[in-house]
PDB file of N, CA and C in Angstrom:
ATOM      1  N   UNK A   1     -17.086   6.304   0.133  1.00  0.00           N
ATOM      2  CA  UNK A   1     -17.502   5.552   1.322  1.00  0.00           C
ATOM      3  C   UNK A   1     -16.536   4.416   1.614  1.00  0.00           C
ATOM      4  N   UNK A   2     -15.896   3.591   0.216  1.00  0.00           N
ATOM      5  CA  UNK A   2     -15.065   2.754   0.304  1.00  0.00           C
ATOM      6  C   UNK A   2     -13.657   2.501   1.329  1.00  0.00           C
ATOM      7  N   UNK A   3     -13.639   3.737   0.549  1.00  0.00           N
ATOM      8  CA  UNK A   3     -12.332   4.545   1.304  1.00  0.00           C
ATOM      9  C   UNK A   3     -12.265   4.803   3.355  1.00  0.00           C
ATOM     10  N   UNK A   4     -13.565   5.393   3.591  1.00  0.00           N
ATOM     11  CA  UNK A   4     -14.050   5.377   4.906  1.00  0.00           C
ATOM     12  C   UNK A   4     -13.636   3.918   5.808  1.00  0.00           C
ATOM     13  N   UNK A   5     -14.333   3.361   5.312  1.00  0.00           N
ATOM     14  CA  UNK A   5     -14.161   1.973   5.347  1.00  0.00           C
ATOM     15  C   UNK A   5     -12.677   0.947   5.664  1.00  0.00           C
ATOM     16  N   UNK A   6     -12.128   1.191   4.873  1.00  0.00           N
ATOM     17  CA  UNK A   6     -10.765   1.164   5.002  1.00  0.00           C
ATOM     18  C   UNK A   6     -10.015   1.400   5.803  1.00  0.00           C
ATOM     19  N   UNK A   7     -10.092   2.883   5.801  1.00  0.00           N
ATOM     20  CA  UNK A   7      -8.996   3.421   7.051  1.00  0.00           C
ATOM     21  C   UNK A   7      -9.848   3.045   8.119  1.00  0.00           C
ATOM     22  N   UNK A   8     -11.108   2.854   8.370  1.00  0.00           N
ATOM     23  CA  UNK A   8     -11.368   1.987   9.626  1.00  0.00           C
ATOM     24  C   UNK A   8     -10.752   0.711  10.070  1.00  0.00           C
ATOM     25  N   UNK A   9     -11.470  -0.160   9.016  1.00  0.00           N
ATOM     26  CA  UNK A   9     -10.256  -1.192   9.340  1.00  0.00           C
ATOM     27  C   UNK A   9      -9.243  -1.424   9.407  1.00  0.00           C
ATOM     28  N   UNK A  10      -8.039  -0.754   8.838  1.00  0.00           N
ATOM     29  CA  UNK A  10      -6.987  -0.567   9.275  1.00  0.00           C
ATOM     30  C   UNK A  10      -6.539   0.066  10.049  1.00  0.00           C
ATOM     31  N   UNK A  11      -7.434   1.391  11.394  1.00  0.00           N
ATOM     32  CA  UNK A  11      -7.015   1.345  11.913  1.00  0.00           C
ATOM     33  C   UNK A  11      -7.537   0.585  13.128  1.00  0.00           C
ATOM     34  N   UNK A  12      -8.696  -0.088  12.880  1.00  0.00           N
ATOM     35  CA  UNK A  12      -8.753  -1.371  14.245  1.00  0.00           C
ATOM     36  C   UNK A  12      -7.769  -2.670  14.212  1.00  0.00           C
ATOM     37  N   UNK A  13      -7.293  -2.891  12.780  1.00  0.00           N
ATOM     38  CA  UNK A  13      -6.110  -3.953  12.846  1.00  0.00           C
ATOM     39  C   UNK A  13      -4.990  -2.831  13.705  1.00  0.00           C
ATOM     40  N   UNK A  14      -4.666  -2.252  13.564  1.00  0.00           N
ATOM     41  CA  UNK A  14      -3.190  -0.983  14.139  1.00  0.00           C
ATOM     42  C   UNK A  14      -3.582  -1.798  15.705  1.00  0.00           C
ATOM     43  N   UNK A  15      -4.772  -0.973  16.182  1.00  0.00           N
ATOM     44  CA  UNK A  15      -4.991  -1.074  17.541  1.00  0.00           C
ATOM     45  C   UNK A  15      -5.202  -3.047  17.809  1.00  0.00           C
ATOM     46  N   UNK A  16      -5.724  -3.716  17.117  1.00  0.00           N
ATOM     47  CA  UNK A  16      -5.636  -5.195  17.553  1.00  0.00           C
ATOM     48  C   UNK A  16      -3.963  -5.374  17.533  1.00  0.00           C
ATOM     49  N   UNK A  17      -3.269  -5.101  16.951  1.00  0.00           N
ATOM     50  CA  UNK A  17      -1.773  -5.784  16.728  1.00  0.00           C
ATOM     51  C   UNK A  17      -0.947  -5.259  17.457  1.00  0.00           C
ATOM     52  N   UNK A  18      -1.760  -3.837  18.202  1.00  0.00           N
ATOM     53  CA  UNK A  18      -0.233  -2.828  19.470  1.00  0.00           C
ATOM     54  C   UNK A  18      -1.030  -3.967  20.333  1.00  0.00           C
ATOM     55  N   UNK A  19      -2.786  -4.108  20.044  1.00  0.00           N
ATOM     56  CA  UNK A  19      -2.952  -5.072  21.853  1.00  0.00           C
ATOM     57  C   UNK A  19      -2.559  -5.945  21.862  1.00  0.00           C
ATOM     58  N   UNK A  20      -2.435  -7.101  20.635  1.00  0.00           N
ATOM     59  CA  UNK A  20      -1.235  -8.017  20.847  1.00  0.00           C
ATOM     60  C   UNK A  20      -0.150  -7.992  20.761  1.00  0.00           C
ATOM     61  N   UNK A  21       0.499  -7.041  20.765  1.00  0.00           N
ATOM     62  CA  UNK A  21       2.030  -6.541  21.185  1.00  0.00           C
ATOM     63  C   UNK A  21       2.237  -6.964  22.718  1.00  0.00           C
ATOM     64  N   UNK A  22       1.506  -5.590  23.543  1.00  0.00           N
ATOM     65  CA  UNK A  22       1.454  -5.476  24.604  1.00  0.00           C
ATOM     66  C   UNK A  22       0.898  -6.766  26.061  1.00  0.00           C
ATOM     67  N   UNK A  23      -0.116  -7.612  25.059  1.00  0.00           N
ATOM     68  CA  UNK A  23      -0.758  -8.792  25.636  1.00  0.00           C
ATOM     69  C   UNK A  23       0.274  -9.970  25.487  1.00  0.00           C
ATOM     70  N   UNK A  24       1.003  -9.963  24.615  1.00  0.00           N
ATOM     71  CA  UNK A  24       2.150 -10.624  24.415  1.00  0.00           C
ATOM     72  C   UNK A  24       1.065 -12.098  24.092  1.00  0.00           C
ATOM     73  N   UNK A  25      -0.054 -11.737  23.018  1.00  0.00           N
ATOM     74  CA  UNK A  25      -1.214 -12.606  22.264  1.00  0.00           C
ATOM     75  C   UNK A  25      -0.710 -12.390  20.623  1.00  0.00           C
ATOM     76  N   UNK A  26       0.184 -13.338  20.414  1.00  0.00           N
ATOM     77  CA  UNK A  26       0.439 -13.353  18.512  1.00  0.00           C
ATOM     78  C   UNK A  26      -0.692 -13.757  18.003  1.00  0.00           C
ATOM     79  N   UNK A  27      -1.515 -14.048  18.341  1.00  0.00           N
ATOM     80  CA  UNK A  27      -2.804 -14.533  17.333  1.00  0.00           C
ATOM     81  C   UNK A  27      -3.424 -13.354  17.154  1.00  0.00           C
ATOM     82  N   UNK A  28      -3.609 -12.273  18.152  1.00  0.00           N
ATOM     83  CA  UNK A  28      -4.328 -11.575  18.254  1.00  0.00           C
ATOM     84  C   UNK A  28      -3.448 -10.039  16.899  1.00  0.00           C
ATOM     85  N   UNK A  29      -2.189 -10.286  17.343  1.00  0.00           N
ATOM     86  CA  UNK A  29      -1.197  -8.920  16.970  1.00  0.00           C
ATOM     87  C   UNK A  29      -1.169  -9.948  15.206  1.00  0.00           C
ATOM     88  N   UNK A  30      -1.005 -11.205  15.007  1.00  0.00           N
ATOM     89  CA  UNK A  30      -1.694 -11.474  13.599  1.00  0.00           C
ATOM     90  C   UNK A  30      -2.636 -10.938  13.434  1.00  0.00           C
ATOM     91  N   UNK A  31      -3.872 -10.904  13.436  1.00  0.00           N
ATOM     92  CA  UNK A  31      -5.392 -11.150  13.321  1.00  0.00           C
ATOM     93  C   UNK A  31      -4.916  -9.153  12.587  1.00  0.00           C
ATOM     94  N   UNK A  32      -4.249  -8.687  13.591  1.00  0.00           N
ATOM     95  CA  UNK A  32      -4.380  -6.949  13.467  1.00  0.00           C
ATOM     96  C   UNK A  32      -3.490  -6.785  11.918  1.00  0.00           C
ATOM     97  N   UNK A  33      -2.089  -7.729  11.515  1.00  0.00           N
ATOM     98  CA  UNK A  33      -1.854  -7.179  10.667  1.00  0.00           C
ATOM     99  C   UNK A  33      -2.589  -7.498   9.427  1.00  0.00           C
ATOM    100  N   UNK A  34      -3.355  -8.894  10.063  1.00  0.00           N
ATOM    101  CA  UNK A  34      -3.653  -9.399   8.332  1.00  0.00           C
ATOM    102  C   UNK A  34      -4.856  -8.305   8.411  1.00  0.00           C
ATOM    103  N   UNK A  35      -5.760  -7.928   9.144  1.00  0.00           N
ATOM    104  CA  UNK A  35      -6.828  -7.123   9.181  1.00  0.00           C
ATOM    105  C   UNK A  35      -5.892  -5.198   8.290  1.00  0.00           C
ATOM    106  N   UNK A  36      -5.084  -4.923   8.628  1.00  0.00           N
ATOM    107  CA  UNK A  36      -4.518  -4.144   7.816  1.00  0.00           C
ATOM    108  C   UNK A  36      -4.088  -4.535   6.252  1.00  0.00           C
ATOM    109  N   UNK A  37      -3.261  -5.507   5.958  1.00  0.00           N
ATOM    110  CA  UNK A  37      -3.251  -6.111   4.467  1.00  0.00           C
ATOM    111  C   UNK A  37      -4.655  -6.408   3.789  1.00  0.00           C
ATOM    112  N   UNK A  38      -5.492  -6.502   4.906  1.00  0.00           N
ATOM    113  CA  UNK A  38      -6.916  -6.475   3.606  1.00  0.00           C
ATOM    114  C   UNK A  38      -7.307  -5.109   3.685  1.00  0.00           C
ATOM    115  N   UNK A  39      -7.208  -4.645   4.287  1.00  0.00           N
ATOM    116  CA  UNK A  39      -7.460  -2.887   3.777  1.00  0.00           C
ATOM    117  C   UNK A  39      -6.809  -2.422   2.768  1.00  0.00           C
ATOM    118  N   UNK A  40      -5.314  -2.759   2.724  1.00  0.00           N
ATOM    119  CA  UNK A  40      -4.716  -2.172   2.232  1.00  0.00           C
ATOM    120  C   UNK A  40      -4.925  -2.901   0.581  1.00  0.00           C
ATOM    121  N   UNK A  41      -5.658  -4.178   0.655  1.00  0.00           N
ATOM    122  CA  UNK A  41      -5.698  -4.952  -0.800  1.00  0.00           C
ATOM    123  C   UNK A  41      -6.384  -4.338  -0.947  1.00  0.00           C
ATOM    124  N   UNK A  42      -7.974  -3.797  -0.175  1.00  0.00           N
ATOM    125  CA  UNK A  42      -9.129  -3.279  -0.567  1.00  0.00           C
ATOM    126  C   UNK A  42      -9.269  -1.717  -1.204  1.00  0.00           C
ATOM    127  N   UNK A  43      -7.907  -0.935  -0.740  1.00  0.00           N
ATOM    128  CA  UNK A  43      -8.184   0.680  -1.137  1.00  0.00           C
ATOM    129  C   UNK A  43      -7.646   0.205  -2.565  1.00  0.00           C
ATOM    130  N   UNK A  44      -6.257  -0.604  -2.716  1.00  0.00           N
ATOM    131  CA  UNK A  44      -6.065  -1.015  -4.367  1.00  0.00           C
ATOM    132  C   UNK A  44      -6.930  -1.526  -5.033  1.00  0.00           C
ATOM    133  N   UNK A  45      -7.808  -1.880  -5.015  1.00  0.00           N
ATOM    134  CA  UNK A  45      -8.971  -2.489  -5.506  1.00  0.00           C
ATOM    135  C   UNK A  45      -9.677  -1.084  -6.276  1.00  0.00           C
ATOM    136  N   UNK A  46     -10.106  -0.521  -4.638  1.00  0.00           N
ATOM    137  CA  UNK A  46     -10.890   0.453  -5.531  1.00  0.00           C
ATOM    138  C   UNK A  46     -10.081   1.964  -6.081  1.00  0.00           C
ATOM    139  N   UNK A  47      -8.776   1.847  -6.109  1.00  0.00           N
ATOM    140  CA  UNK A  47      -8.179   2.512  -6.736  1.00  0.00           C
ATOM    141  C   UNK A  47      -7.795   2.240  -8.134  1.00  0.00           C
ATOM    142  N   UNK A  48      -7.518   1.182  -8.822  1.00  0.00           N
ATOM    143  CA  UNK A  48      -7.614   0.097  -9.916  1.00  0.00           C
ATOM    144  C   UNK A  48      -8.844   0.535 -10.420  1.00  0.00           C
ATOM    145  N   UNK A  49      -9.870   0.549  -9.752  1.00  0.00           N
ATOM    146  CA  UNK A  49     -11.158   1.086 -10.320  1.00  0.00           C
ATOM    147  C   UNK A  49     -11.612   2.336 -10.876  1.00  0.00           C
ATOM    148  N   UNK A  50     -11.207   3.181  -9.987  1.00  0.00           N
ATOM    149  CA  UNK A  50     -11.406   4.497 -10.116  1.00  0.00           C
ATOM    150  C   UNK A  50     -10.259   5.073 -11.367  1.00  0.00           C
ATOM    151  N   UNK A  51      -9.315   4.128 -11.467  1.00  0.00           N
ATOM    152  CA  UNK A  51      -8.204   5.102 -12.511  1.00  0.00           C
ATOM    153  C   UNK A  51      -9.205   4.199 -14.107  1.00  0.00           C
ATOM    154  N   UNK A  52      -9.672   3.388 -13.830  1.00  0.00           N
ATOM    155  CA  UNK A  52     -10.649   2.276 -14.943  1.00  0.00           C
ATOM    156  C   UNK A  52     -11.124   3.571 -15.652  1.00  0.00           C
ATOM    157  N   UNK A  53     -12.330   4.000 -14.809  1.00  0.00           N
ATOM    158  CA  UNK A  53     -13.204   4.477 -14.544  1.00  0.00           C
ATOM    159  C   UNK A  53     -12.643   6.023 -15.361  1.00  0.00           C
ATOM    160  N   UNK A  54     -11.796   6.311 -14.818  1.00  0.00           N
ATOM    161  CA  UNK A  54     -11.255   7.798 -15.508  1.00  0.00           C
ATOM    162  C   UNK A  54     -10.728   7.666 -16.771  1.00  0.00           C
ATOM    163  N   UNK A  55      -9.793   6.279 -17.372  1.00  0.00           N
ATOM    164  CA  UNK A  55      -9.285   5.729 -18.555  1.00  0.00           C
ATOM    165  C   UNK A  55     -11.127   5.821 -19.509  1.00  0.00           C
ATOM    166  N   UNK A  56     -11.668   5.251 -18.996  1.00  0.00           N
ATOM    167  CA  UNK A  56     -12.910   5.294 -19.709  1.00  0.00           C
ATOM    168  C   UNK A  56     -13.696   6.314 -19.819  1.00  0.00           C
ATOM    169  N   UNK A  57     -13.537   7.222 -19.057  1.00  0.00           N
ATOM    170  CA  UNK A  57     -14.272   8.967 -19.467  1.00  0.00           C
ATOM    171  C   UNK A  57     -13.791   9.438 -20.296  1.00  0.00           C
ATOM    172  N   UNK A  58     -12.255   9.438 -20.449  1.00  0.00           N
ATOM    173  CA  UNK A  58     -11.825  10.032 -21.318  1.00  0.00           C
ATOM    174  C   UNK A  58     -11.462   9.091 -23.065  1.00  0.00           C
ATOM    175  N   UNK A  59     -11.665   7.884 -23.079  1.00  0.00           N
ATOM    176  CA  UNK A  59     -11.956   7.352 -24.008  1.00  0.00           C
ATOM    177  C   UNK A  59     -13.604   7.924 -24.751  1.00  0.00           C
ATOM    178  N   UNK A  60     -14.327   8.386 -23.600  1.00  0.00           N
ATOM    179  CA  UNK A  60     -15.991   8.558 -24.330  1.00  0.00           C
ATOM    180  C   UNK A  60     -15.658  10.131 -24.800  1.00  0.00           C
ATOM    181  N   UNK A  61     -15.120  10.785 -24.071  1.00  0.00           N
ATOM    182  CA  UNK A  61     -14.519  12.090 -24.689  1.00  0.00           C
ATOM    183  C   UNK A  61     -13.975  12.345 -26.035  1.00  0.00           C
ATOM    184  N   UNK A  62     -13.138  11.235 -26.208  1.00  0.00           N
ATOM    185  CA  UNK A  62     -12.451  11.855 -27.499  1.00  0.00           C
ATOM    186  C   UNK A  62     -12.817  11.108 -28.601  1.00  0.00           C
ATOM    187  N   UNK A  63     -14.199  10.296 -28.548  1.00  0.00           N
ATOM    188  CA  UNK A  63     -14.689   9.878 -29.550  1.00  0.00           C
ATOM    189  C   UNK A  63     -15.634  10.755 -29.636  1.00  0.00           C
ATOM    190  N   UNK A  64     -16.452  11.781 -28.546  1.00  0.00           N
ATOM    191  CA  UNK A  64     -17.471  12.664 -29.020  1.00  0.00           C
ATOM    192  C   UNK A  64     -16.970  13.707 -29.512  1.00  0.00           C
ATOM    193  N   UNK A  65     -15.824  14.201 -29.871  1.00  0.00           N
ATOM    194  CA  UNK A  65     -15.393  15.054 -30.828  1.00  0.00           C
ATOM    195  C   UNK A  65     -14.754  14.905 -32.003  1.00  0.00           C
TER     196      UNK A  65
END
């Protein structure tokens, strides 16, 4: 779902930062990239997690044999 999430917001920052391209509004074409850099902090986040998450399955694995 995380993931969903994400590429949403990054791609409404895409579309805020072409409309402040085109509006010739830098606050606005900011607002779009930093709105992409937190997506992009946020999928590392839960990618950091998910490899956790797999490091630790397979730690419970090879102690049950």
């Amino acid at each position: 779902m995380g993931d969903i999430s994400n590429k949403t917001q990054e791609a409404a920052g895409k579309v805020k930062e072409k409309t402040g391209e085109v509006t010739r509004n830098e606050n606005l074409e900011a607002e779009g990239r930093g709105d992409q850099a937190e997506s992009k902090i946020k999928q590392a986040g839960e990618d950091v997690k998910d490899a956790a998450e797999g490091v630790k399955d397979k730690v419970k694995d090879a102690f049950k044999n």
